[in-house]
Protein backbone atom coordinates (compact mmCIF):
# COMPACT_ATOMS: atom_id res chain seq x y z
CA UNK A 1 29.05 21.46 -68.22
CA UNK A 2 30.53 20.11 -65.19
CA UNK A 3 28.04 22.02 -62.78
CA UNK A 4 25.06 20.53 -65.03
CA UNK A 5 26.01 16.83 -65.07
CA UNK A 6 26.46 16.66 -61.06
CA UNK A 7 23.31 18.30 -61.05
CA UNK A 8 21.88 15.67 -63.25
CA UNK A 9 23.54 13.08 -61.63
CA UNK A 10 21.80 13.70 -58.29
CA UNK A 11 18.80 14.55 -59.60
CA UNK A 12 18.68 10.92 -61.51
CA UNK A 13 19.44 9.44 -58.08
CA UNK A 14 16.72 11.12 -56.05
CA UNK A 15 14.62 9.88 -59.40
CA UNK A 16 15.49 6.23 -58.97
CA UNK A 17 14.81 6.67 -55.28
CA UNK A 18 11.32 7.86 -55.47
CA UNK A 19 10.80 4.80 -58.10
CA UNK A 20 12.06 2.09 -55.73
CA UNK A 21 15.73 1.48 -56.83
CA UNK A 22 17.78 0.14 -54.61
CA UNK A 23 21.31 -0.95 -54.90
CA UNK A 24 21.41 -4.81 -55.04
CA UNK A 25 24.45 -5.00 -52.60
CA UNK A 26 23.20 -2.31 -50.36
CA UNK A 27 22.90 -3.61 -46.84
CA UNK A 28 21.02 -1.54 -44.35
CA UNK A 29 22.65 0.06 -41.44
CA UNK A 30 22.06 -2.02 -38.09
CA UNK A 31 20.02 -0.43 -35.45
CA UNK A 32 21.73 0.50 -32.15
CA UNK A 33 21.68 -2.29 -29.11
CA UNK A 34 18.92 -1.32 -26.73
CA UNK A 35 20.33 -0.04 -23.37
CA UNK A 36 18.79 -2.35 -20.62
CA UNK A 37 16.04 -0.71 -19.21
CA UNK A 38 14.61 -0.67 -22.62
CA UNK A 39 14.66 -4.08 -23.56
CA UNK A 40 11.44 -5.73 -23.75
CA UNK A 41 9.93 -2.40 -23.23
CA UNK A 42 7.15 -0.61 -25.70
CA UNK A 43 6.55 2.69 -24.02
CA UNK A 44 4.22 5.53 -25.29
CA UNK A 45 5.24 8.93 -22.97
CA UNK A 46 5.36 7.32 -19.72
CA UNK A 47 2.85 4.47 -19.70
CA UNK A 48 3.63 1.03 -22.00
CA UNK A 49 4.64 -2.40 -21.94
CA UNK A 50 7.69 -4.03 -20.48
CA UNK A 51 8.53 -8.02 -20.90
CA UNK A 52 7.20 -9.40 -18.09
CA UNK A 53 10.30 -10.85 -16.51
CA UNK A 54 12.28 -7.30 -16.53
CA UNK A 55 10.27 -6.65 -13.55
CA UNK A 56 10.68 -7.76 -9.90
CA UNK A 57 9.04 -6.50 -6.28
CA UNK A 58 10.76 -4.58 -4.37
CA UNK A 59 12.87 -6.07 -1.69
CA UNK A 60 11.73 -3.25 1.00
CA UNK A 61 8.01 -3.24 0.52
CA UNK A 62 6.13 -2.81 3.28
CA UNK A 63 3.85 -5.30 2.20
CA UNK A 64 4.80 -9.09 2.46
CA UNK A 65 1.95 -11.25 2.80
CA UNK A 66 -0.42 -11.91 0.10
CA UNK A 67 -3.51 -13.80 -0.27
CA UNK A 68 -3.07 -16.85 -2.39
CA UNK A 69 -6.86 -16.61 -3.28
CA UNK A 70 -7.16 -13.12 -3.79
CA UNK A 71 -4.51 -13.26 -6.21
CA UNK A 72 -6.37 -16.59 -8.22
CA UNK A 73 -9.36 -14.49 -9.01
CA UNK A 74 -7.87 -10.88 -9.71
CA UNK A 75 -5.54 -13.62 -11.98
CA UNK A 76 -8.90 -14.97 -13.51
CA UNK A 77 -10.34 -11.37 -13.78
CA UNK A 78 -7.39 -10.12 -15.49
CA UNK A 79 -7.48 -13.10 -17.93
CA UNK A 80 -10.90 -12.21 -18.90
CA UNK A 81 -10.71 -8.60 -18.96
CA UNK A 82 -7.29 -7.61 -19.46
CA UNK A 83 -4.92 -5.26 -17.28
CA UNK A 84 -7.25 -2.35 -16.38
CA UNK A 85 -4.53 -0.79 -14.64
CA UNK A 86 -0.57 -0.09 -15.08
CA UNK A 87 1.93 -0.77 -12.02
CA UNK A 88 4.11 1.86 -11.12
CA UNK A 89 8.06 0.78 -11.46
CA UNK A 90 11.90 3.01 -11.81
CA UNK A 91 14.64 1.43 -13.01
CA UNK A 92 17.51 0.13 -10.69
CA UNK A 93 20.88 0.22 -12.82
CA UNK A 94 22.18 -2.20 -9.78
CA UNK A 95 19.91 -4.76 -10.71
CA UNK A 96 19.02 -4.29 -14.44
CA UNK A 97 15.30 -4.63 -13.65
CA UNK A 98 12.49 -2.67 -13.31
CA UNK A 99 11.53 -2.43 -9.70
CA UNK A 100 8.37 -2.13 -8.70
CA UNK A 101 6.74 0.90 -6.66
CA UNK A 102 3.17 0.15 -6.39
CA UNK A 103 1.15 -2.69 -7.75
CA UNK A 104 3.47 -5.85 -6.53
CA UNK A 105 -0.56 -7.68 -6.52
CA UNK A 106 -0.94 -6.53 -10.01
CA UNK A 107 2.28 -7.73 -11.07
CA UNK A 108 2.20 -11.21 -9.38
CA UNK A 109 -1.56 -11.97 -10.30
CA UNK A 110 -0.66 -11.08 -14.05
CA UNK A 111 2.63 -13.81 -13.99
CA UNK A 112 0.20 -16.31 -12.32
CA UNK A 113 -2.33 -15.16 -15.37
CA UNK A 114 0.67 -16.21 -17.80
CA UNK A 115 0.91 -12.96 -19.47
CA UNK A 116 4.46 -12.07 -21.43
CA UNK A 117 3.80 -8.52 -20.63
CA UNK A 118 2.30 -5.92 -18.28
CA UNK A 119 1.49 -2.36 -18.46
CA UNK A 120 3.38 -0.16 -16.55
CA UNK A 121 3.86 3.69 -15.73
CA UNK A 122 7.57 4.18 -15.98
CA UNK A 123 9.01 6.43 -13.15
CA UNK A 124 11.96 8.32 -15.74
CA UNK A 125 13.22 10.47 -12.68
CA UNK A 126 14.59 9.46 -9.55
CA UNK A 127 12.91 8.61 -6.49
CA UNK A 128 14.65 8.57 -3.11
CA UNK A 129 13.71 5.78 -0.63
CA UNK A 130 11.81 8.16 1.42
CA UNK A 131 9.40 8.99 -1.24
CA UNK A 132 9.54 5.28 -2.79
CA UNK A 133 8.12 3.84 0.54
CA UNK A 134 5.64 7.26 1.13
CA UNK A 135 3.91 6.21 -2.60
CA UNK A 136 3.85 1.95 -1.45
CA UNK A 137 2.08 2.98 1.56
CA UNK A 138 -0.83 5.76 0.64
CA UNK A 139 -1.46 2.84 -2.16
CA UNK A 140 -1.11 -0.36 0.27
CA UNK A 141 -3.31 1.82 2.78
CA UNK A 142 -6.07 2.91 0.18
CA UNK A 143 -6.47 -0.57 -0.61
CA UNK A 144 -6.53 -2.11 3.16
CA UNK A 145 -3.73 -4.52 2.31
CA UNK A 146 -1.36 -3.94 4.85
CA UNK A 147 -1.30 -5.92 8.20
CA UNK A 148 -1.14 -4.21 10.99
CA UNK A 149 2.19 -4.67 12.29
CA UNK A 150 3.98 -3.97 8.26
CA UNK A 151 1.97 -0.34 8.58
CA UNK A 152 3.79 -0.13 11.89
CA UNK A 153 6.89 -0.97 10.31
CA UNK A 154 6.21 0.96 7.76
CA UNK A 155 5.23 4.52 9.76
CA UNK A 156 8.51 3.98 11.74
CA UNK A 157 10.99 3.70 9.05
CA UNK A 158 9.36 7.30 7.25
CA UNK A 159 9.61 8.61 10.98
CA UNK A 160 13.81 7.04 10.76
CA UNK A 161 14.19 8.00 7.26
CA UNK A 162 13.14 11.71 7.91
CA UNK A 163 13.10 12.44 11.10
CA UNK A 164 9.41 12.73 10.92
CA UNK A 165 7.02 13.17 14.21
CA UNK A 166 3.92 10.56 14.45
CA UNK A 167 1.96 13.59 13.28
CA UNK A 168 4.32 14.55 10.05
CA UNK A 169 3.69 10.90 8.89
CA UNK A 170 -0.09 11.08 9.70
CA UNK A 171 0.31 14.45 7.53
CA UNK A 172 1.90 13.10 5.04
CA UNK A 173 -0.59 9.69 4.16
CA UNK A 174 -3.41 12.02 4.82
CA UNK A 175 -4.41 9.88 7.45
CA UNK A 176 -5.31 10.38 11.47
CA UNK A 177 -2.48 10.82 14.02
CA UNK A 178 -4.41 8.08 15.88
CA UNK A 179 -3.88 5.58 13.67
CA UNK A 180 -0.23 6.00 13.56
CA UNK A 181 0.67 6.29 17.20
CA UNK A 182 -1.94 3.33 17.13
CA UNK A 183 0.20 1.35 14.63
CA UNK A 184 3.72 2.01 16.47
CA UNK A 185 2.46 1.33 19.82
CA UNK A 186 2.22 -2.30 18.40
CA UNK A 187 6.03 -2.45 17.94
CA UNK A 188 6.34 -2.48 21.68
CA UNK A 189 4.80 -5.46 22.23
CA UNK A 190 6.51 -8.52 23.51
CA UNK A 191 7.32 -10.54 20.40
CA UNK A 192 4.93 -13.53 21.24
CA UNK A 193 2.25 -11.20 21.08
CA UNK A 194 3.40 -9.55 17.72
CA UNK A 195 2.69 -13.28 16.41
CA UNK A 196 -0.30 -13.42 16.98
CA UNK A 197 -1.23 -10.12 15.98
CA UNK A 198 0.68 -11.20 12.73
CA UNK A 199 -1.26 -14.72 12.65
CA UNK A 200 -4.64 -12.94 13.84
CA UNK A 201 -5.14 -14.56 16.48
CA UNK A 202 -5.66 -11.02 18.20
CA UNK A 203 -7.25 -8.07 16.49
CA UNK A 204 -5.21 -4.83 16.19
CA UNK A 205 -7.59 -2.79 18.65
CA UNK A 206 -6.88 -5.32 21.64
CA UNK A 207 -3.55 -5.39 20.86
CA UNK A 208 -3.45 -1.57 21.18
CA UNK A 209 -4.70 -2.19 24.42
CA UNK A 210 -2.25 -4.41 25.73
CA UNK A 211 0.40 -2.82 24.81
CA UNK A 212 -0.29 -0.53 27.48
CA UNK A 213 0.79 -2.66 29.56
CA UNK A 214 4.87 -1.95 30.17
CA UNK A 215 5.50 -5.21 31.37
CA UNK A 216 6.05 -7.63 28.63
CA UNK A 217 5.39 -10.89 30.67
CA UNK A 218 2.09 -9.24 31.39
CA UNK A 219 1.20 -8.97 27.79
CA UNK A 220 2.29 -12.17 26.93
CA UNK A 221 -0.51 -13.59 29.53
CA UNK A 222 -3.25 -11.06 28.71
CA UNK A 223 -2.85 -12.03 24.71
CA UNK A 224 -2.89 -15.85 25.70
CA UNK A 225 -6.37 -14.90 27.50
CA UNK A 226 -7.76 -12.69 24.63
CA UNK A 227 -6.28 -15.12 21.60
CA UNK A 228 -8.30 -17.98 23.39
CA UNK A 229 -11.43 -15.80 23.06
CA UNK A 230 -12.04 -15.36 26.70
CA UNK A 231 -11.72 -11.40 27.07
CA UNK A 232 -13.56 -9.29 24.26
CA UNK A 233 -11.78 -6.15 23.25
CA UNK A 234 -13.83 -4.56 25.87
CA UNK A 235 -12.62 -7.24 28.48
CA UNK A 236 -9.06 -6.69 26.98
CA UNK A 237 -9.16 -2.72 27.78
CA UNK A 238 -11.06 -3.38 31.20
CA UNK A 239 -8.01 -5.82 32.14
CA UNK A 240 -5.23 -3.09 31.03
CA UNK A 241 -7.19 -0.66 33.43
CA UNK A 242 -7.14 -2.97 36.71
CA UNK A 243 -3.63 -4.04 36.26
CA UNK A 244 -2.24 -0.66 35.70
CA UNK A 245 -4.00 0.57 38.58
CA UNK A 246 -6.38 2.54 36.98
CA UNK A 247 -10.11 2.80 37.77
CA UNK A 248 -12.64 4.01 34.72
CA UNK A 249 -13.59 7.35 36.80
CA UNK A 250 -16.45 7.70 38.09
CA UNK A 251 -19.22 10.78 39.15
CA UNK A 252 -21.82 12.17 37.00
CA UNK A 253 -22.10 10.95 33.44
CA UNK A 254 -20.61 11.67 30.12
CA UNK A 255 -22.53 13.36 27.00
CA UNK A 256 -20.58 14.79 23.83
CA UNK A 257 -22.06 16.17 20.49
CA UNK A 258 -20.50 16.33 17.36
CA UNK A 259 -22.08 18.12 14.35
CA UNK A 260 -20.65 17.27 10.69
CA UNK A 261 -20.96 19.55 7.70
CA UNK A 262 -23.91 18.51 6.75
CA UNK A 263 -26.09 18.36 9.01
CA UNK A 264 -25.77 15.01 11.20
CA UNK A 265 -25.84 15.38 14.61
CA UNK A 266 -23.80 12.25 16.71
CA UNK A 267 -24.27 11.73 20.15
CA UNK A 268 -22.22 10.00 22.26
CA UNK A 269 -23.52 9.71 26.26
CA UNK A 270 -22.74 7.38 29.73
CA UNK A 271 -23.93 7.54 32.85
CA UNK A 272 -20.48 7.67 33.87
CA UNK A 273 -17.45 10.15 33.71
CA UNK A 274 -15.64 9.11 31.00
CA UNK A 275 -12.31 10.71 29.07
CA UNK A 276 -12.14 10.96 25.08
CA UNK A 277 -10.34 7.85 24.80
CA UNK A 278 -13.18 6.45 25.98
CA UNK A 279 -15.55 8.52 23.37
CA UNK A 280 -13.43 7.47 20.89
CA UNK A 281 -13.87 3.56 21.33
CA UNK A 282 -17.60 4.06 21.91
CA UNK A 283 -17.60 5.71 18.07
CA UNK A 284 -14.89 3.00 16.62
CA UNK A 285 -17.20 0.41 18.18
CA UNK A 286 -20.40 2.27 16.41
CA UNK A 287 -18.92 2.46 13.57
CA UNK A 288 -18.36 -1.43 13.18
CA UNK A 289 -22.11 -1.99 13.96
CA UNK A 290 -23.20 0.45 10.87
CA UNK A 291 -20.91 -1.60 8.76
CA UNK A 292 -22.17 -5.10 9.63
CA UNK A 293 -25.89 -3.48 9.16
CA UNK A 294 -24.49 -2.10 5.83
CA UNK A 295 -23.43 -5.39 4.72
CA UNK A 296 -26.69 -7.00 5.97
CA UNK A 297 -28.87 -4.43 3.53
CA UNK A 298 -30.26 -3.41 7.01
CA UNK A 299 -32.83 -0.78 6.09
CA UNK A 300 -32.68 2.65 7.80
CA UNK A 301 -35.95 3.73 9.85
């Protein structure tokens, strides 16, 4: 008899469950306090929302100059049309924030948007600082956003952090050796000229040039002469030559082919003996003239 009224007993209780009843004095059980990192934060997998304000930029990004008006109309466009994109951010226990790993533009144009929240891709695992800085640069150089002298600060901290070669770094940003070695021969400059590289008062090719030169006072006076737009690049690179001693050699001329993959056939030709650096510039220079034709809707004969 026992057996079958504790049988009954639960089975009335399951009964009065199923219909709704519910103890008057019953209070629920409280839900356990949020750790931290997920305060604020509505995440589905990996990608969800986080309360604005639990996110801050990174304090080693290689990138610290931003354009106040590019960032009033990707603010405008992402008022209109929402986030199209998450950042990418890990979580810093130091700091009880998420810290951002690519997308500081993102970030800042949706706070100047007024937007509580922001999509984000959350980074669970750990990154070291090697691979944090590696992911901030292929993104900063995809989009063109660094200057020239943060990419140079940037390639020579990987090369620190590593013990990388020029080439390992080009390797690892998929990107030419050139324009590495290009980028950290800018951090020999005298500092006067690195301002005005910085303020662009001197394009990043002439500056490449000058810093050919080993002595810095020498620099300093060539950049004066190029920043007041009296040498060209050209002028700039003609200049290093003569003061270094060096003559543009001389003799019969100069003709290279290169074939692509499919099917274009570049020519490069002087009537002078020239070296590759040479062939190099004439192609960088080439290049710049297809692009302003490009951007002119120049049609192609």
């Amino acid at each position: 008899m026992a057996n079958t009224q504790s049988i009954l007993d639960t089975v009335a209780g399951h009964l009065d469950e199923s219909l709704g009843v519910r103890d008057r004095d019953s209070v629920p059980p409280l839900s356990p306090v949020p750790r931290p990192r997920d305060a604020g934060r509505r995440p589905v997998r990996n990608v969800g929302q986080v309360t604005i304000d639990h996110v801050m930029a990174d304090p080693d990004q290689p990138r610290v100059e931003f354009s106040e008006e590019s960032l009033d109309r990707l603010a405008q466009s992402i008022r209109d049309k929402g986030q199209l994109s998450p950042i990418r951010v890990r979580w810093s226990d130091e700091l009880t924030r998420w810290i951002i790993v690519s997308g500081e533009r993102r970030w800042r144009a949706t706070k100047r948007a007024g937007l509580s929240t922001i999509e984000c891709y959350f980074h669970e695992e750990e990154l070291d600082r090697s691979e944090i800085l590696e992911q901030q640069l292929i993104e900063n150089l995809l989009r063109e956003d660094l200057q020239p002298l943060e990419e140079a600060k940037a390639f020579a901290s990987l090369m620190e952090m590593n013990g990388w070669t020029g080439k390992q770094v080009a390797e690892a940003l998929r990107i030419a050796p050139s324009q590495v070695s290009r980028g950290l021969a800018l951090l020999k400059l005298h500092p006067d000229v690195q301002a005005q590289v910085a303020a662009g008062e001197i394009s990043a090719r002439s500056a490449y040039e000058i810093s050919k030169l080993p002595d810095p006072e020498q620099q300093r006076r060539l950049a004066e002469q190029t920043a007041a737009k009296k040498y060209t690049h050209a002028d700039a690179a003609r200049a290093v030559r003569q003061r270094k001693g060096q003559r543009a050699p001389m003799g019969r001329g100069t003709k290279q082919t290169f074939l692509t993959h499919d099917g274009w056939k570049v020519i490069v030709s002087a009537k002078r003996k020239g070296n590759y650096y040479e062939v190099e510039q004439a192609l960088v220079g080439a290049l710049d003239e297809v692009r302003i034709r490009i951007q002119n809707n120049v049609i192609l004969f």
